[in-house]
N, C-alpha and C. Protein backbone atom coordinates (compact mmCIF):
# COMPACT_ATOMS: atom_id res chain seq x y z
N UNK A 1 15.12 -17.40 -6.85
CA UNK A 1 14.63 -17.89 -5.58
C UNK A 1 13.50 -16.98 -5.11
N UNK A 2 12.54 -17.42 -4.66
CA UNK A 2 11.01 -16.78 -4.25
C UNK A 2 11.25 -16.22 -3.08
N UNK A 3 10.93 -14.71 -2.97
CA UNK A 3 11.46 -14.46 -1.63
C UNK A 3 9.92 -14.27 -0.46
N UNK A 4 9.86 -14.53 0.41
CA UNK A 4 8.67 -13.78 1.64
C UNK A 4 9.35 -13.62 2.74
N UNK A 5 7.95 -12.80 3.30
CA UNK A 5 8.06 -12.33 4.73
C UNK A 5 7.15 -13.07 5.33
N UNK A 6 7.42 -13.74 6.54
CA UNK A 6 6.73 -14.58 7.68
C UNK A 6 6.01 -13.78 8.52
N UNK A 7 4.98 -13.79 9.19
CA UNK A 7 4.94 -13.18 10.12
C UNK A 7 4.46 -14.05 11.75
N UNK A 8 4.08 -13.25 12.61
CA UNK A 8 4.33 -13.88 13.59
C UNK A 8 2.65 -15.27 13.49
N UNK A 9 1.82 -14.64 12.94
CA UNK A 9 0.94 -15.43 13.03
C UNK A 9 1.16 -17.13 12.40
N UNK A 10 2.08 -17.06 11.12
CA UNK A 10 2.31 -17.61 10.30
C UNK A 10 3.35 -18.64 11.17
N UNK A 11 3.64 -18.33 12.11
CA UNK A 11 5.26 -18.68 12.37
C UNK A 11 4.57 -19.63 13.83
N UNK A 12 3.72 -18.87 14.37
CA UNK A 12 2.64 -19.35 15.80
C UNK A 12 2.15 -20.31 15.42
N UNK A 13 1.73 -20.64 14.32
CA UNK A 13 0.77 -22.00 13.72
C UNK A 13 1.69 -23.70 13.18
N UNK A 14 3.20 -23.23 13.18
CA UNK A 14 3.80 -23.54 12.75
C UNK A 14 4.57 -25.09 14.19
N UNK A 15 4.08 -23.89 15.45
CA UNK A 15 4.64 -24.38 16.80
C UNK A 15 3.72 -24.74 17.56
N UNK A 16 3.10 -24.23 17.63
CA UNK A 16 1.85 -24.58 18.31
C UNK A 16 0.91 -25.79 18.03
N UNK A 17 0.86 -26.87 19.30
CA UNK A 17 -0.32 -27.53 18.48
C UNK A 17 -1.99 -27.46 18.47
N UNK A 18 -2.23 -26.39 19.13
CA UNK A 18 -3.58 -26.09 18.67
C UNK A 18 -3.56 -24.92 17.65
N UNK A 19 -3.07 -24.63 17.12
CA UNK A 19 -3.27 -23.43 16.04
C UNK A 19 -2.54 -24.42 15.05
N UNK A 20 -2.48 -25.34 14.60
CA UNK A 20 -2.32 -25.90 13.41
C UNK A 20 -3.00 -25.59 11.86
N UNK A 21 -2.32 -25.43 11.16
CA UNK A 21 -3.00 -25.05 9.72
C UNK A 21 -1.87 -25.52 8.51
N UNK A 22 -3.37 -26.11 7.46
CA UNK A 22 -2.35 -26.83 6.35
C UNK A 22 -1.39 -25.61 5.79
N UNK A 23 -2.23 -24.14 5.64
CA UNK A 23 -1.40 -23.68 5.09
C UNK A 23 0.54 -23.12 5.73
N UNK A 24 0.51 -23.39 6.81
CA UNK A 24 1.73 -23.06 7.53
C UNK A 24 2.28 -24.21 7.21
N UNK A 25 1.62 -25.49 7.35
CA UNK A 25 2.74 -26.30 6.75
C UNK A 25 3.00 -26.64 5.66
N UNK A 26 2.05 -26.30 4.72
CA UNK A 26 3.03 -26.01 3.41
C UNK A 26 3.82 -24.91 3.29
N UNK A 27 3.88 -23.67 3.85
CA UNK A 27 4.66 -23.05 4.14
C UNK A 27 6.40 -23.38 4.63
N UNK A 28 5.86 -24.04 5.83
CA UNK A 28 7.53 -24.89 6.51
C UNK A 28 7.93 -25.76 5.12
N UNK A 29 7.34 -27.00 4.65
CA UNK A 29 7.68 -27.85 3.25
C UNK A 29 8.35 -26.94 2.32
N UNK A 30 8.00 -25.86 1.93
CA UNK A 30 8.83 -24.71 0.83
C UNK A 30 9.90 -23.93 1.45
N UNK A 31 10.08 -23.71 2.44
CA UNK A 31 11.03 -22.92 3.08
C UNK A 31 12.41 -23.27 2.83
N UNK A 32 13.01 -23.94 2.92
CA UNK A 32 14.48 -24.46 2.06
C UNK A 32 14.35 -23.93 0.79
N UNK A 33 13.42 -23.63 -0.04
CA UNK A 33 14.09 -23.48 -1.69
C UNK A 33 13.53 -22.20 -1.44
N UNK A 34 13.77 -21.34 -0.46
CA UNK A 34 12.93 -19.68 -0.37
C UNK A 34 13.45 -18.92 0.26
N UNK A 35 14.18 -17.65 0.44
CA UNK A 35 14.77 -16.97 1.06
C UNK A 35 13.49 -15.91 2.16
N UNK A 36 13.80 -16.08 3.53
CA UNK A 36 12.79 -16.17 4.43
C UNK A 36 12.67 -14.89 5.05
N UNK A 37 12.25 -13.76 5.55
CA UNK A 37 12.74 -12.19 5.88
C UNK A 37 11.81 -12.04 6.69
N UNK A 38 12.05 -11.49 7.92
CA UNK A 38 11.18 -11.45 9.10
C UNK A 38 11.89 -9.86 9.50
N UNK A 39 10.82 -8.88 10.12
CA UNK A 39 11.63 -7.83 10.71
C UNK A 39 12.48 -8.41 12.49
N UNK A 40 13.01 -7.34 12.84
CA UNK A 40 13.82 -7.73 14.19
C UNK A 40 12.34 -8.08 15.14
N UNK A 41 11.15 -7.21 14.99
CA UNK A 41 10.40 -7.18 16.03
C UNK A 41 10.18 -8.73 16.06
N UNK A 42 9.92 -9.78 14.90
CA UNK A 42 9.61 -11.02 14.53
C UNK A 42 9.95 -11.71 16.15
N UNK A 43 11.01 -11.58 16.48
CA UNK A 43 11.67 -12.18 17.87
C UNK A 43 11.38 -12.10 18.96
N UNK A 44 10.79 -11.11 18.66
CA UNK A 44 10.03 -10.37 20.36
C UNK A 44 8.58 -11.35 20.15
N UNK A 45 7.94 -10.78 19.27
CA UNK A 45 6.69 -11.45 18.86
C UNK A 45 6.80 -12.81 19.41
N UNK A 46 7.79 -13.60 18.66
CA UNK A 46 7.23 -15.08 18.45
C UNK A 46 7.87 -15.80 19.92
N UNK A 47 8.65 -15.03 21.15
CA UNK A 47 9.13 -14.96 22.40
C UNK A 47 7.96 -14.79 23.33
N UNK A 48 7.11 -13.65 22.90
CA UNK A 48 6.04 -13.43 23.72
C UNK A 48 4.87 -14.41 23.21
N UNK A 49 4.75 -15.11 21.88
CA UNK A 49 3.45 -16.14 21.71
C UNK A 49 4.09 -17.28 22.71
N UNK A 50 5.31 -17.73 23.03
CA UNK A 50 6.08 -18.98 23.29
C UNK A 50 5.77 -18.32 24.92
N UNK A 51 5.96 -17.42 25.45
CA UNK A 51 5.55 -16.98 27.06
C UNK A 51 4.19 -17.32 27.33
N UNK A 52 3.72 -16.53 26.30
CA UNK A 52 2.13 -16.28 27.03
C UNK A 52 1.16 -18.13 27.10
N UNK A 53 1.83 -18.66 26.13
CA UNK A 53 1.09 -20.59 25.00
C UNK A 53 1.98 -20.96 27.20
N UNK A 54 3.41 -21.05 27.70
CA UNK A 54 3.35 -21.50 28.47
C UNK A 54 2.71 -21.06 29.79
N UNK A 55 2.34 -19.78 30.22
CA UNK A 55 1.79 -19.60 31.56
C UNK A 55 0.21 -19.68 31.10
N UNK A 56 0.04 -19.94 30.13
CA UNK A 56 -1.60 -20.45 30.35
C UNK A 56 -1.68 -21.93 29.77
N UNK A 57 -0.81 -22.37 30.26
CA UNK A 57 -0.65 -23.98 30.53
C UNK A 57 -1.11 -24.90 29.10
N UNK A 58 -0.89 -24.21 28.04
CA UNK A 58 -1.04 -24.16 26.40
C UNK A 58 0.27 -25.64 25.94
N UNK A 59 1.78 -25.41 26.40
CA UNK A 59 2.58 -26.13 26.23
C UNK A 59 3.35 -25.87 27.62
N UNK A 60 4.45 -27.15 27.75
CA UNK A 60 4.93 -27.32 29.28
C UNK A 60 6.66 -26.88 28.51
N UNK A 61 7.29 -26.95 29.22
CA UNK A 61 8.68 -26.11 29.56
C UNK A 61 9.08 -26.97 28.15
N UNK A 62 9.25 -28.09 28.24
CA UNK A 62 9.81 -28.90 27.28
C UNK A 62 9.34 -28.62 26.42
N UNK A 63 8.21 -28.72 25.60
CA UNK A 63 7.81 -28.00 24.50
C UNK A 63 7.80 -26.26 24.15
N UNK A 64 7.86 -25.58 25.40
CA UNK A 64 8.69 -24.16 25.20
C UNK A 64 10.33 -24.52 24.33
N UNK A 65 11.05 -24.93 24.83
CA UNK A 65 12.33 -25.45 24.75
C UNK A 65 12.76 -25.96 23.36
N UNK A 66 11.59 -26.72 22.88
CA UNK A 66 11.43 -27.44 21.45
C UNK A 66 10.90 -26.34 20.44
N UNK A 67 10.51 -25.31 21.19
CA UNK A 67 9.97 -24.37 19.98
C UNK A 67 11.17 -23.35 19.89
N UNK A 68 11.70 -23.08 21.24
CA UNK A 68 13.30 -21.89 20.29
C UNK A 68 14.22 -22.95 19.85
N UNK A 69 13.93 -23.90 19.50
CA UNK A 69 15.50 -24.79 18.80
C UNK A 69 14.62 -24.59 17.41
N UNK A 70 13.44 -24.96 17.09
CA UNK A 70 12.77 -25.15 16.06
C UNK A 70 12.45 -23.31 15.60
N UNK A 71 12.52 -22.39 15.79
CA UNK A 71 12.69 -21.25 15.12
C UNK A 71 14.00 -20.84 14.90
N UNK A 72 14.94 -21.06 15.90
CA UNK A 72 16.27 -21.01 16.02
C UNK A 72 16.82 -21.52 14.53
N UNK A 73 16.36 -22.22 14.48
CA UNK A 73 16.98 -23.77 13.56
C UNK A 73 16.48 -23.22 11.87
N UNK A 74 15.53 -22.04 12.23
CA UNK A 74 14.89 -22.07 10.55
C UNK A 74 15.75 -21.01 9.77
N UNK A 75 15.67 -20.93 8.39
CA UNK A 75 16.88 -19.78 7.56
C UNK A 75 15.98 -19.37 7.09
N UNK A 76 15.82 -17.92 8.61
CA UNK A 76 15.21 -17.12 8.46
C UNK A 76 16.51 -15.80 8.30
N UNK A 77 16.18 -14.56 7.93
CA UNK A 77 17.11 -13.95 7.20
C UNK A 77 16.26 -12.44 8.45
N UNK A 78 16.86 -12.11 8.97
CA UNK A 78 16.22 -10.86 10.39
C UNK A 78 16.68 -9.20 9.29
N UNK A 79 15.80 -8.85 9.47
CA UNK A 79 15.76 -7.06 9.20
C UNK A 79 15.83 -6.49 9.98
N UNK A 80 16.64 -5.54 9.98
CA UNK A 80 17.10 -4.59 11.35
C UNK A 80 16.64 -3.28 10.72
N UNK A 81 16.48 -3.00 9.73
CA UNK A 81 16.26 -1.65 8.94
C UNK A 81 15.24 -0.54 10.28
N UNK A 82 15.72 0.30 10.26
CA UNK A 82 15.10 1.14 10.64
C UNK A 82 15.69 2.84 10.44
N UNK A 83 15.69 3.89 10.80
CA UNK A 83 15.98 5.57 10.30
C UNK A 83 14.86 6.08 9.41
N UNK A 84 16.18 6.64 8.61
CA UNK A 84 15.17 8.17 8.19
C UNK A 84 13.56 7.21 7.22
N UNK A 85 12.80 7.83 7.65
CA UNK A 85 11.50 7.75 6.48
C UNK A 85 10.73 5.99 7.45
N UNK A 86 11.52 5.67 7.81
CA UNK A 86 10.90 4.27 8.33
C UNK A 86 9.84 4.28 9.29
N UNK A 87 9.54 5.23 10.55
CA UNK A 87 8.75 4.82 11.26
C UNK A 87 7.17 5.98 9.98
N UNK A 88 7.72 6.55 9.46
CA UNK A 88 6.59 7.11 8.94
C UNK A 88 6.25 6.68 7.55
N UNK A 89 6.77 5.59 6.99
CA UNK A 89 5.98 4.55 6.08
C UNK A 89 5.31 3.46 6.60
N UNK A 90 5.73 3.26 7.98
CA UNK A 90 4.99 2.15 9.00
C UNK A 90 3.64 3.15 9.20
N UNK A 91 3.64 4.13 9.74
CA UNK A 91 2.28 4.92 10.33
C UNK A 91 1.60 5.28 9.21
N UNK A 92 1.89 5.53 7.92
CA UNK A 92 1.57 5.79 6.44
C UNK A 92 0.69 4.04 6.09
N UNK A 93 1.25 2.93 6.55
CA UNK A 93 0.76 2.02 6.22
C UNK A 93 -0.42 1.43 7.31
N UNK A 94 -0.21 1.69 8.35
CA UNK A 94 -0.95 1.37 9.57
C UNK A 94 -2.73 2.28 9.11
N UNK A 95 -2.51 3.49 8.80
CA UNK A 95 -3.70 4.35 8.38
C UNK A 95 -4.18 4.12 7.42
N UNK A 96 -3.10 3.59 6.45
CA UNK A 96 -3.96 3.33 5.04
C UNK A 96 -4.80 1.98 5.09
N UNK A 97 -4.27 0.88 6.23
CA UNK A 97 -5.17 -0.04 6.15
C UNK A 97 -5.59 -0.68 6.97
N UNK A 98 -5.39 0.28 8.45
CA UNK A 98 -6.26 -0.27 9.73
C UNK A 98 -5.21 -1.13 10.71
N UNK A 99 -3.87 -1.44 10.40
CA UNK A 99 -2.69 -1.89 10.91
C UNK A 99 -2.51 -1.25 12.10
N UNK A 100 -1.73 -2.62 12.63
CA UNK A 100 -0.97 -1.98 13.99
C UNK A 100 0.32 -1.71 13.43
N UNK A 101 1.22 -0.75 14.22
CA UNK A 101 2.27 -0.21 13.65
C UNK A 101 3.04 -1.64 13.46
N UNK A 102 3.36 -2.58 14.17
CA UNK A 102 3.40 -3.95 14.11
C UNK A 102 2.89 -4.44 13.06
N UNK A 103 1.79 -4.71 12.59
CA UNK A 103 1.61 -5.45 10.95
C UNK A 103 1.85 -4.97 10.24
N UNK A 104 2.08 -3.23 10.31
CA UNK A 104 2.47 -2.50 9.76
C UNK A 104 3.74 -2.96 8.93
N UNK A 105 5.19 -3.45 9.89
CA UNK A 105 6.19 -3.41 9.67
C UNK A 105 6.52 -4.44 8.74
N UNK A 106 5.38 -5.72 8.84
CA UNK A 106 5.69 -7.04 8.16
C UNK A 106 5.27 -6.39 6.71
N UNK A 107 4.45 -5.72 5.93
CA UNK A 107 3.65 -5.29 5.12
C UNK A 107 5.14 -4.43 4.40
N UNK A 108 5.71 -3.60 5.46
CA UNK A 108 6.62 -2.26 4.68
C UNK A 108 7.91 -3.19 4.28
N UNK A 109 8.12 -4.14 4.89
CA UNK A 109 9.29 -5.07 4.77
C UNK A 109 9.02 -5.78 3.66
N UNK A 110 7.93 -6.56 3.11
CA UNK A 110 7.50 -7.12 1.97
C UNK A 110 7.82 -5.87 1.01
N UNK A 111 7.05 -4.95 1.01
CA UNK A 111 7.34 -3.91 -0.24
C UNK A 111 9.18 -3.35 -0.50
N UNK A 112 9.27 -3.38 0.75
CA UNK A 112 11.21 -3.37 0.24
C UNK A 112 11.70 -3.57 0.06
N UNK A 113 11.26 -5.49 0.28
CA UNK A 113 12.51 -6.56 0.11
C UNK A 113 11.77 -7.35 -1.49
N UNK A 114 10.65 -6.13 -1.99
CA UNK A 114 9.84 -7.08 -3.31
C UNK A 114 9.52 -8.79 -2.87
N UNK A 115 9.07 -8.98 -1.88
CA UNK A 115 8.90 -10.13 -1.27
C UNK A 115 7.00 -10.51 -1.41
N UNK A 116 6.75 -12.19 -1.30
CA UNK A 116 5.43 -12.34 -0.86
C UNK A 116 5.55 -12.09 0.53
N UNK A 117 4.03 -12.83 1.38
CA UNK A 117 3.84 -11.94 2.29
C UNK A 117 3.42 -13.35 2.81
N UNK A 118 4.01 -14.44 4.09
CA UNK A 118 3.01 -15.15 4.53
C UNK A 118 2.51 -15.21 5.94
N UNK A 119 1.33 -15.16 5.80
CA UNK A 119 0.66 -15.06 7.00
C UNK A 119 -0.80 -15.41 7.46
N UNK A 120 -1.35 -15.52 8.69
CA UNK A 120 -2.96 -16.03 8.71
C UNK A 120 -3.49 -14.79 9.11
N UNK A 121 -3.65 -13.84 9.18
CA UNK A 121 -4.28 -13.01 9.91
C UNK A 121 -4.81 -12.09 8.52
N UNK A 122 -5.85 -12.32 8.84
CA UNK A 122 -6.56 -11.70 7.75
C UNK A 122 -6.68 -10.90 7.72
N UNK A 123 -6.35 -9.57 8.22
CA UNK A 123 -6.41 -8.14 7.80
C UNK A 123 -5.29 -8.12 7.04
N UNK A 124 -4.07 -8.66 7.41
CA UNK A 124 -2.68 -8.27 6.67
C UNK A 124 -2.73 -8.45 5.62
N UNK A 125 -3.37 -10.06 5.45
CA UNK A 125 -3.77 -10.49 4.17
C UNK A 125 -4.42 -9.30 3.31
N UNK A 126 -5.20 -9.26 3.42
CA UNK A 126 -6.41 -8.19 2.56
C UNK A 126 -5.34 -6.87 2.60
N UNK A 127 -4.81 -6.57 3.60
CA UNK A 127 -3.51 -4.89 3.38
C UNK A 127 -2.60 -5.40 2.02
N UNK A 128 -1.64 -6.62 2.42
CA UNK A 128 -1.03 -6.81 1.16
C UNK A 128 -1.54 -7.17 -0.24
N UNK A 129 -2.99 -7.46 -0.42
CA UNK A 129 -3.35 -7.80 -1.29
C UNK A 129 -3.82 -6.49 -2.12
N UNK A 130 -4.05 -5.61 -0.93
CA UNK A 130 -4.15 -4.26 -1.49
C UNK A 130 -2.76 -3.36 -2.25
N UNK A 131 -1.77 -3.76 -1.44
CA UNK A 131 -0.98 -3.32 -2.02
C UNK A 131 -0.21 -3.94 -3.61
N UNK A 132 -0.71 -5.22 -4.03
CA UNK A 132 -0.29 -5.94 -4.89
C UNK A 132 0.75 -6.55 -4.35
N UNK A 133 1.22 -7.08 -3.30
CA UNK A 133 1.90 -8.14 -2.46
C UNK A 133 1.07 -9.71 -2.80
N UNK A 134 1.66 -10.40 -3.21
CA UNK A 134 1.66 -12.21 -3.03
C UNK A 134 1.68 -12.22 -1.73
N UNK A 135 0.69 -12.73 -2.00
CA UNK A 135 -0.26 -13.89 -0.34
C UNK A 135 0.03 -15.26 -0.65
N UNK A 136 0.92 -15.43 0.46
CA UNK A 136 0.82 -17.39 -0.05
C UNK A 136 -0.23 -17.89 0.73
N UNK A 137 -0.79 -18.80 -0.39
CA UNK A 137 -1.98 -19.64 -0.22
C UNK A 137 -2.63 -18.81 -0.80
N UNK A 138 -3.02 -17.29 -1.22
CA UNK A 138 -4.26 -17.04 -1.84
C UNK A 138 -4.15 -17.01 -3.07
């Protein structure tokens, strides 16, 4: 079974209907035959895209509402990992490739869990590609 890491960008395009992209939804289409790994922060993230999309009048309550049943609903698999050596392979990765300690984490989670990496944000892209991480879609 093919394993990745989602990240929040990947996951925003997925709910949103102005950030639509083919590649997220071929992404969602493969997700059943793929074991799915998001860190804990993933929740906060994709809580605060679903806040910020409703007070700037982006989507209305009801479509807030339709988007935590529809992440809720996905088999996604949460990483809690954190201790010894962890926040300083995140800051080790953040320097080596211009990361926020945040993309950081999606990047260190791929290399631990030997996972691809999916996402739109093109720096991460180009970090994992540096690291020899699978980019889906590239």
């Amino acid at each position: 079974m093919k394993r990745w890491v989602m990240d929040c960008s990947l996951a925003a395009a997925l709910g949103l209907p102005d950030e639509r992209s083919d590649l997220a939804e071929a992404f969602l289409r493969g997700m059943a035959e793929c074991e799915v790994w998001v860190p804990v922060l993933w929740w906060h993230e994709i809580g605060n895209v679903i806040l910020t999309a409703r007070r700037r009048g982006r989507i209305s309550e009801a479509d807030a509402i339709g988007l935590f049943s529809l992440y809720e609903a996905m088999p996604l698999r949460t990483d809690a990992a954190c201790g010894e050596g962890f926040l300083e392979r995140i800051h080790h990765l953040a320097l080596m490739h211009g990361l926020s300690a945040y993309d950081a984490a999606y990047l260190e989670l791929a290399q631990r869990r030997r996972a691809g990496l999916a996402t739109l944000d093109a720096g991460l892209r180009s970090a994992a590609q540096e690291c020899g991480i699978v980019v889906f879609g590239a």
